[in-house]
Protein backbone atom coordinates (compact mmCIF):
# COMPACT_ATOMS: atom_id res chain seq x y z
CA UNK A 1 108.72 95.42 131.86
CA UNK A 2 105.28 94.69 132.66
CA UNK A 3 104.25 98.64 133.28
CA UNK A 4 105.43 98.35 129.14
CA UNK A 5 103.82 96.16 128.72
CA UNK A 6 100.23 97.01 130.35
CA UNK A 7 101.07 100.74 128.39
CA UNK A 8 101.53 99.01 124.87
CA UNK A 9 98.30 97.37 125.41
CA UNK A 10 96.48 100.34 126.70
CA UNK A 11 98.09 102.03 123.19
CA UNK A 12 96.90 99.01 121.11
CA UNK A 13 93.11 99.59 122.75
CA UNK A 14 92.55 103.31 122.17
CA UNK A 15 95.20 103.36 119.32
CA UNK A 16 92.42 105.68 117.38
CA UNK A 17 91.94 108.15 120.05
CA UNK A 18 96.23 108.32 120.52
CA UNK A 19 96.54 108.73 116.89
CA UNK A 20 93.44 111.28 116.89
CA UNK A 21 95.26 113.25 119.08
CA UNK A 22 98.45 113.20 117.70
CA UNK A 23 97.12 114.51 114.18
CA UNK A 24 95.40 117.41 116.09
CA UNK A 25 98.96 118.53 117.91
CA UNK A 26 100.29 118.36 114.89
CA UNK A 27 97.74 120.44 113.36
CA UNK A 28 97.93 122.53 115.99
CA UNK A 29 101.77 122.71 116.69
CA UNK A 30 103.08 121.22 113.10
CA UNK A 31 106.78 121.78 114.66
CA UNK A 32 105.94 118.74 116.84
CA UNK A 33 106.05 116.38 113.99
CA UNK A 34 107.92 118.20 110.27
CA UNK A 35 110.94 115.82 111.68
CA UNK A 36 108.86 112.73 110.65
CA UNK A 37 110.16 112.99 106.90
CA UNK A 38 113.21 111.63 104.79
CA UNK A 39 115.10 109.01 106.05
CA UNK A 40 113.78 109.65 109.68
CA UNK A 41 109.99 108.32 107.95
CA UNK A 42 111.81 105.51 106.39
CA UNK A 43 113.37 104.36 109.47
CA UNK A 44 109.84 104.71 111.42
CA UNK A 45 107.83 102.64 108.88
CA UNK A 46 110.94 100.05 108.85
CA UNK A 47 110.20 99.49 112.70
CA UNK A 48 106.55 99.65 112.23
CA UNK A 49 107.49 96.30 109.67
CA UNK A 50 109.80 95.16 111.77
CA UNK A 51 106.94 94.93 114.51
CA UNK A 52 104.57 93.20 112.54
CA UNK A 53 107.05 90.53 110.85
CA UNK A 54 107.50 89.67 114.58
CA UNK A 55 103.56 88.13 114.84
CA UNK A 56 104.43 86.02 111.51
CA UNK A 57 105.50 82.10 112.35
CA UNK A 58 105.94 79.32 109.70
CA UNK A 59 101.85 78.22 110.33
CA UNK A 60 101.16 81.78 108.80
CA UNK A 61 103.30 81.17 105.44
CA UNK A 62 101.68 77.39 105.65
CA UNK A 63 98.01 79.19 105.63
CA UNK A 64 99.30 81.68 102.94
CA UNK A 65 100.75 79.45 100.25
CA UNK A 66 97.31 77.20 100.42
CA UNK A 67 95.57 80.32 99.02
CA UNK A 68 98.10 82.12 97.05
CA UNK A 69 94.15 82.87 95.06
CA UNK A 70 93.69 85.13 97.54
CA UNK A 71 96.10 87.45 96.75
CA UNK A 72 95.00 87.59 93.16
CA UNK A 73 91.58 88.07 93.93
CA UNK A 74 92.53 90.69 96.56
CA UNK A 75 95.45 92.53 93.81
CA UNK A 76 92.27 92.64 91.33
CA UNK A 77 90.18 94.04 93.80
CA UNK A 78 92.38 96.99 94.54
CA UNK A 79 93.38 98.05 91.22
CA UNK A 80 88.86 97.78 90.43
CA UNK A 81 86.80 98.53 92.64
CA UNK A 82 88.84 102.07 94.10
CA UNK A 83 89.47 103.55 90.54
CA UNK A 84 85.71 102.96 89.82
CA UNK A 85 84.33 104.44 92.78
CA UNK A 86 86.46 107.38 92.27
CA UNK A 87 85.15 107.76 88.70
CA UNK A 88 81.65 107.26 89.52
CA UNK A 89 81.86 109.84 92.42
CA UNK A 90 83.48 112.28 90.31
CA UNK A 91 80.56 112.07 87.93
CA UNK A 92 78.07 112.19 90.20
CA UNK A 93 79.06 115.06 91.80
CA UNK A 94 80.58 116.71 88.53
CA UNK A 95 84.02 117.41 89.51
CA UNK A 96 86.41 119.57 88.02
CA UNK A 97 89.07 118.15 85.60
CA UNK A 98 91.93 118.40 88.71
CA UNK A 99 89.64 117.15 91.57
CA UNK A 100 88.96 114.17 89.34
CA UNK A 101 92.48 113.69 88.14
CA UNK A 102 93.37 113.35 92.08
CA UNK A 103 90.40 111.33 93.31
CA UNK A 104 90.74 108.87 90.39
CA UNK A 105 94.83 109.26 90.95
CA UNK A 106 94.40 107.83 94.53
CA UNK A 107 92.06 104.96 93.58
CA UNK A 108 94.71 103.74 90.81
CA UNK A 109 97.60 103.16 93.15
CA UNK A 110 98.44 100.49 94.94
CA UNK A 111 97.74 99.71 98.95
CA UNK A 112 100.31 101.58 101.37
CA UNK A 113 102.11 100.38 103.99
CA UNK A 114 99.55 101.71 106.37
CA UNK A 115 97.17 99.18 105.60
CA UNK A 116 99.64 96.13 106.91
CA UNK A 117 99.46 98.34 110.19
CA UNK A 118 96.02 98.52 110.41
CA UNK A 119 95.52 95.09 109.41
CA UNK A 120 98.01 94.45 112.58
CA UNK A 121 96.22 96.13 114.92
CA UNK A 122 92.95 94.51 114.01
CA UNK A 123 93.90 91.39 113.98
CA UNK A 124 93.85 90.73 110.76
CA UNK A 125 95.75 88.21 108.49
CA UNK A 126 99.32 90.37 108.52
CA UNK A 127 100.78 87.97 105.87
CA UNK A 128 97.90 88.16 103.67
CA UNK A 129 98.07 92.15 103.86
CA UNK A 130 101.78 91.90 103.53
CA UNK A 131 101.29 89.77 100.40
CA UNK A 132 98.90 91.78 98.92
CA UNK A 133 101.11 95.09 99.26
CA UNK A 134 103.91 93.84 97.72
CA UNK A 135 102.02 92.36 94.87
CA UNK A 136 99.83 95.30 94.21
CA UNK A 137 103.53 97.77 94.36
CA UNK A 138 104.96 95.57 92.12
CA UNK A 139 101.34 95.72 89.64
CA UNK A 140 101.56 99.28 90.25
CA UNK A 141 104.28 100.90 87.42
CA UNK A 142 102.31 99.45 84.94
CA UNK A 143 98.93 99.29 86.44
CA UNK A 144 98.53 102.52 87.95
CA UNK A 145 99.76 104.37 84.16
CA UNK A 146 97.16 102.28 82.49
CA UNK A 147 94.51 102.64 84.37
CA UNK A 148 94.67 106.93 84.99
CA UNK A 149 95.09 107.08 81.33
CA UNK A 150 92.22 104.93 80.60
CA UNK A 151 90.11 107.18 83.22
CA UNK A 152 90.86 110.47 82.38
CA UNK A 153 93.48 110.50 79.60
CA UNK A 154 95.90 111.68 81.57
CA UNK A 155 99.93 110.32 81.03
CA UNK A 156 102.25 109.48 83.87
CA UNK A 157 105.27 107.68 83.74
CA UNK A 158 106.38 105.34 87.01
CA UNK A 159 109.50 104.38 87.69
CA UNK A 160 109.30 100.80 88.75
CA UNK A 161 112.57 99.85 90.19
CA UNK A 162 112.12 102.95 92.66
CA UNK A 163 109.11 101.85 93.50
CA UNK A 164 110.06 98.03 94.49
CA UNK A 165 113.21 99.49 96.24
CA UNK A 166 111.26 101.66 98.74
CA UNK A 167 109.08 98.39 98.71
CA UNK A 168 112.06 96.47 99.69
CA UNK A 169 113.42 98.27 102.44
CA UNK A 170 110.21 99.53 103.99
CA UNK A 171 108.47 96.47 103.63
CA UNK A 172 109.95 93.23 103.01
CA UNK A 173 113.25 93.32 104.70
CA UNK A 174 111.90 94.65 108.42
CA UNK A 175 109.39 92.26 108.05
CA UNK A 176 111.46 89.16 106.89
CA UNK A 177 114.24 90.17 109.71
CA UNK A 178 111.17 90.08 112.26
CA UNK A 179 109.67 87.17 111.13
CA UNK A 180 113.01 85.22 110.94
CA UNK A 181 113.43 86.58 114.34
CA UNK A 182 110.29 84.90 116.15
CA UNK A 183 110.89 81.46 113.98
CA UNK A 184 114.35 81.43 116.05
CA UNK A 185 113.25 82.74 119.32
CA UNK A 186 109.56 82.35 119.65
CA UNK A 187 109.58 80.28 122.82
CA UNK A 188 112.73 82.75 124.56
CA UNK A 189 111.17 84.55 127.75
CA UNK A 190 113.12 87.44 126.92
CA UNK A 191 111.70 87.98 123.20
CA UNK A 192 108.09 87.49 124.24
CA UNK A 193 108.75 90.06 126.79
CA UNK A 194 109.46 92.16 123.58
CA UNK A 195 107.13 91.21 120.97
CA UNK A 196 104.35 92.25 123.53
CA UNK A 197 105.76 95.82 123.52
CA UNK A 198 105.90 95.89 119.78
CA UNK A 199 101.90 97.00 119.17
CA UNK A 200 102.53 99.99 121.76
CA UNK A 201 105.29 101.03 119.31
CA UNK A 202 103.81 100.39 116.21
CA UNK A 203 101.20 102.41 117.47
CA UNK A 204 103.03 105.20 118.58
CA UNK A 205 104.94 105.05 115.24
CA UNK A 206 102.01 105.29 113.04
CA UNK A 207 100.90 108.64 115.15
CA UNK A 208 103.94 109.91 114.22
CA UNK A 209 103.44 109.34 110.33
CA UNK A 210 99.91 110.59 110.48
CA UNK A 211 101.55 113.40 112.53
CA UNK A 212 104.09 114.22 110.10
CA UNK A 213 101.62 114.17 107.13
CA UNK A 214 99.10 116.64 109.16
CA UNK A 215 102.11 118.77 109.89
CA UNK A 216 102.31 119.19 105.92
CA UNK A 217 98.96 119.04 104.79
CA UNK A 218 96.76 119.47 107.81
CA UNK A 219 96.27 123.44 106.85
CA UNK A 220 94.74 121.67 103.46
CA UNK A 221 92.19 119.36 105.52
CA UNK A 222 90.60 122.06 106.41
CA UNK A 223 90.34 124.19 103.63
CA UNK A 224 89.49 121.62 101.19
CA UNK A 225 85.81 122.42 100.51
CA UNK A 226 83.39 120.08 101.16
CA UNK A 227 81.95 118.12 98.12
CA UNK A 228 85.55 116.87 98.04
CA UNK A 229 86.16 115.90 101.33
CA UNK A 230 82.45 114.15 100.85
CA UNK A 231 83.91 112.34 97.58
CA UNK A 232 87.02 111.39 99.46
CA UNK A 233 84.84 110.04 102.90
CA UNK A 234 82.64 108.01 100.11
CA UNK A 235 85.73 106.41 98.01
CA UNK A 236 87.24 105.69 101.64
CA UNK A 237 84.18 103.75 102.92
CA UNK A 238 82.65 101.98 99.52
CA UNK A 239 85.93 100.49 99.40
CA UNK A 240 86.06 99.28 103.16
CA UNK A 241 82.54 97.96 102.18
CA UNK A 242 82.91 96.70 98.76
CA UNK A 243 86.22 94.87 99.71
CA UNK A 244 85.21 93.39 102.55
CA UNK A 245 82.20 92.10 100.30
CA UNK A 246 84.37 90.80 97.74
CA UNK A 247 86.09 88.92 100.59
CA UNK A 248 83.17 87.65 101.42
CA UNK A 249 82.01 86.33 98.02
CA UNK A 250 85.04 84.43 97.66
CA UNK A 251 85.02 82.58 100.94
CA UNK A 252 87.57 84.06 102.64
CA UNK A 253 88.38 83.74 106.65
CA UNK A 254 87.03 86.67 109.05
CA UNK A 255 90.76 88.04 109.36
CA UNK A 256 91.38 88.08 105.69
CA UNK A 257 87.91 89.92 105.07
CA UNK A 258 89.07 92.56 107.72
CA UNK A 259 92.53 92.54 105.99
CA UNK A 260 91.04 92.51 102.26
CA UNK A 261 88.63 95.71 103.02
CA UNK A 262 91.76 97.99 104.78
CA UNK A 263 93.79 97.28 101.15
CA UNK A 264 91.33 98.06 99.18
CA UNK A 265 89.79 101.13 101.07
CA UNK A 266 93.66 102.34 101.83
CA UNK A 267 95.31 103.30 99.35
CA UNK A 268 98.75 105.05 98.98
CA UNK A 269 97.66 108.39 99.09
CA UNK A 270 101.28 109.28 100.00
CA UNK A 271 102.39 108.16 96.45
CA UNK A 272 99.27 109.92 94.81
CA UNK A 273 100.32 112.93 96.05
CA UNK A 274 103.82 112.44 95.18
CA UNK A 275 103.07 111.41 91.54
CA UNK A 276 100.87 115.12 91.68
CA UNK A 277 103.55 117.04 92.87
CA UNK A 278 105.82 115.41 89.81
CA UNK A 279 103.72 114.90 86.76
CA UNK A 280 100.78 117.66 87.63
CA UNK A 281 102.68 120.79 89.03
CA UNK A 282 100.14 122.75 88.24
CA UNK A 283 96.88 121.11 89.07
CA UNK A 284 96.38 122.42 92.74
CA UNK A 285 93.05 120.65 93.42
CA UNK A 286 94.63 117.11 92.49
CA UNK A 287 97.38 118.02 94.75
CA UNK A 288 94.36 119.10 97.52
CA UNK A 289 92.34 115.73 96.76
CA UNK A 290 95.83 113.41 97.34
CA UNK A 291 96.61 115.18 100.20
CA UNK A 292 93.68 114.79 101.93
CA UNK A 293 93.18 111.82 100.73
CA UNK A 294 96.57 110.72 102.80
CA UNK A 295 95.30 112.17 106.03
CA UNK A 296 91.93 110.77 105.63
CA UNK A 297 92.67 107.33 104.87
CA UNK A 298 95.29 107.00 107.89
CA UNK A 299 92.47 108.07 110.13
CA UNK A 300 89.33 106.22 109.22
CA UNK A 301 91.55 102.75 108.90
CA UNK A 302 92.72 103.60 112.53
CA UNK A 303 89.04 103.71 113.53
CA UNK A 304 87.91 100.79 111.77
CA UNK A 305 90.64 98.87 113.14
CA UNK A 306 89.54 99.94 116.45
CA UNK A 307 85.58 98.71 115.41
CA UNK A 308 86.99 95.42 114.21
CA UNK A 309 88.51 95.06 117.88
CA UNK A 310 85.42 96.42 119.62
CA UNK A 311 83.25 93.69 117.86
CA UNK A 312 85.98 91.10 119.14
CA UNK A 313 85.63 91.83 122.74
CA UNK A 314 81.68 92.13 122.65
CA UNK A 315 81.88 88.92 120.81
CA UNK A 316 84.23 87.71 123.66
CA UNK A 317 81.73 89.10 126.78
CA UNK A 318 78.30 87.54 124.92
CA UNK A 319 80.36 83.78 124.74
CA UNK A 320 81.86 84.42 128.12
CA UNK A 321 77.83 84.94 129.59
CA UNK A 322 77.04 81.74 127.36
CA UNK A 323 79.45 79.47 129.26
CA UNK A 324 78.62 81.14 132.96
CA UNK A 325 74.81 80.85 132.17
CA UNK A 326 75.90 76.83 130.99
CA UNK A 327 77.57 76.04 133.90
CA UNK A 328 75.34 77.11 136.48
CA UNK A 329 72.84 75.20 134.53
């Protein structure tokens, strides 16, 4: 158990370089990873939840439900700042009508479920990012409609019980069962012994999604062109910026900052390239921007997580030479 254990942390340390390489065996050797679809996805991002509920104790809901604000301001955030950064980029760099429509597609939906894992393995608030998620899917059937309609005049139609179904069994359920499960057992040898494997699979779970979605797409990455891939690196990193700002304006704690910038600057690119595939058949280049999109946004938020934790333990070394330096003194 403790070889696991000393692995999962190792994973949870370079998770960016594991899932780096993943995505490029899978680009490489798609066959490694086209099983990561259907019902086998489902059942990967339900442990990835499960993993994550099993951090969450009573004192997080306690710390939640005093700022139930900060959802709201972090919902508004996500369904503002990302569709007007797309807009803006796309007339700055003068876009075609489809790039556009997929850039300005991606910024309108709600935050994925691989923002709560990055928000995990950065230590940031995972109830906050949890939160926010489910409030921004359930915003989304009306929101995201409104909004691409209002941007570029184009009609979709959501259905919103699908969407808050997938919600509910990707999301809420694994991580209510994994949260109910460390309320009961937190202080049971045996669980502990668990819960400190969980990162090391989360981790090796979300290389597998990124995997599967490179195994799709990844010829598409590559071939995109690159003023798009420039307007997709842009709307990826104003938003990490922007929404960690807005976190900042509005007081928030340095965990719910980190969490508040993944949401906004991840969306669900997964879903904007679904919605493409349905209600834009034959708009190639929204399809392209979504798709890339997805892969892009699963990789940057892996390195930023990895930044966040960087800044932690050279945080952690400069207070550690502090308290030497004061007790020789």
């Amino acid at each position: 158990m403790s070889f696991l254990i000393a692995l999962s942390r190792l994973l949870a340390k370079y998770t960016a370089l594991f899932i780096i390489a993943v995505a490029v065996l899978a680009y490489f050797v798609p066959q490694t990873c086209t099983f990561v679809k259907g019902t086998t996805q489902i059942v990967i991002l339900g442990i990835i939840m499960l993993s994550m509920g099993m951090t969450l104790g009573r004192q997080d809901y306690r710390i939640l439900a005093q700022r139930p604000f900060d959802i709201f301001v972090g919902a508004v955030a996500q369904f503002t700042i990302m569709p007007m950064i797309a807009i803006f980029l796309a007339k700055t760099f003068n876009l075609s009508d489809g790039l556009t429509l997929g850039l300005v597609l991606v910024g309108c939906c709600p935050g994925g479920v691989s923002s709560n894992i990055m928000s995990f393995l950065c230590k940031g608030d995972v109830a906050f990012s949890v939160g926010m998620t489910t409030v921004s899917t359930l915003i989304a059937p009306v929101a995201t409609p409104l909004l691409v309609n209002f941007l570029v005049g184009k009609t979709i139609d959501i259905d919103p019980f699908a969407m808050f179904q997938f919600m509910l069994i990707v999301t809420i359920i694994p991580v209510a069962v994994g949260s109910l499960l460390n309320i009961a057992f937190h202080k049971n040898k045996v669980f502990q012994d668990i819960r400190q494997l969980m990162p090391g699979v989360a981790v090796i779970a979300f290389a597998l999604i990124v995997g599967g979605v490179i195994a799709v797409h990844g010829s598409i990455f590559l071939t995109s062109g690159l003023v798009i891939f420039l307007c997709i690196f842009c709307h990826n990193a104003l938003g990490y910026v922007l929404g960690y700002l807005a976190a900042k304006v509005f007081g928030m704690s340095k965990a719910k900052k980190r969490t508040l910038a993944i949401e906004v600057g991840v969306q669900n690119a997964g879903l904007a390239t679904g919605l493409c595939g349905k209600f834009f058949p034959t708009s190639a280049e929204a399809a392209i921007a979504s798709a890339v999109s997805c892969v892009w946004h699963s990789i940057s938020g892996t390195v930023l997580a990895n930044i966040f934790l960087t800044l932690d333990k050279k945080a952690e070394g400069k207070e550690e030479v502090v308290e030497s330096q004061e007790a020789k003194a």
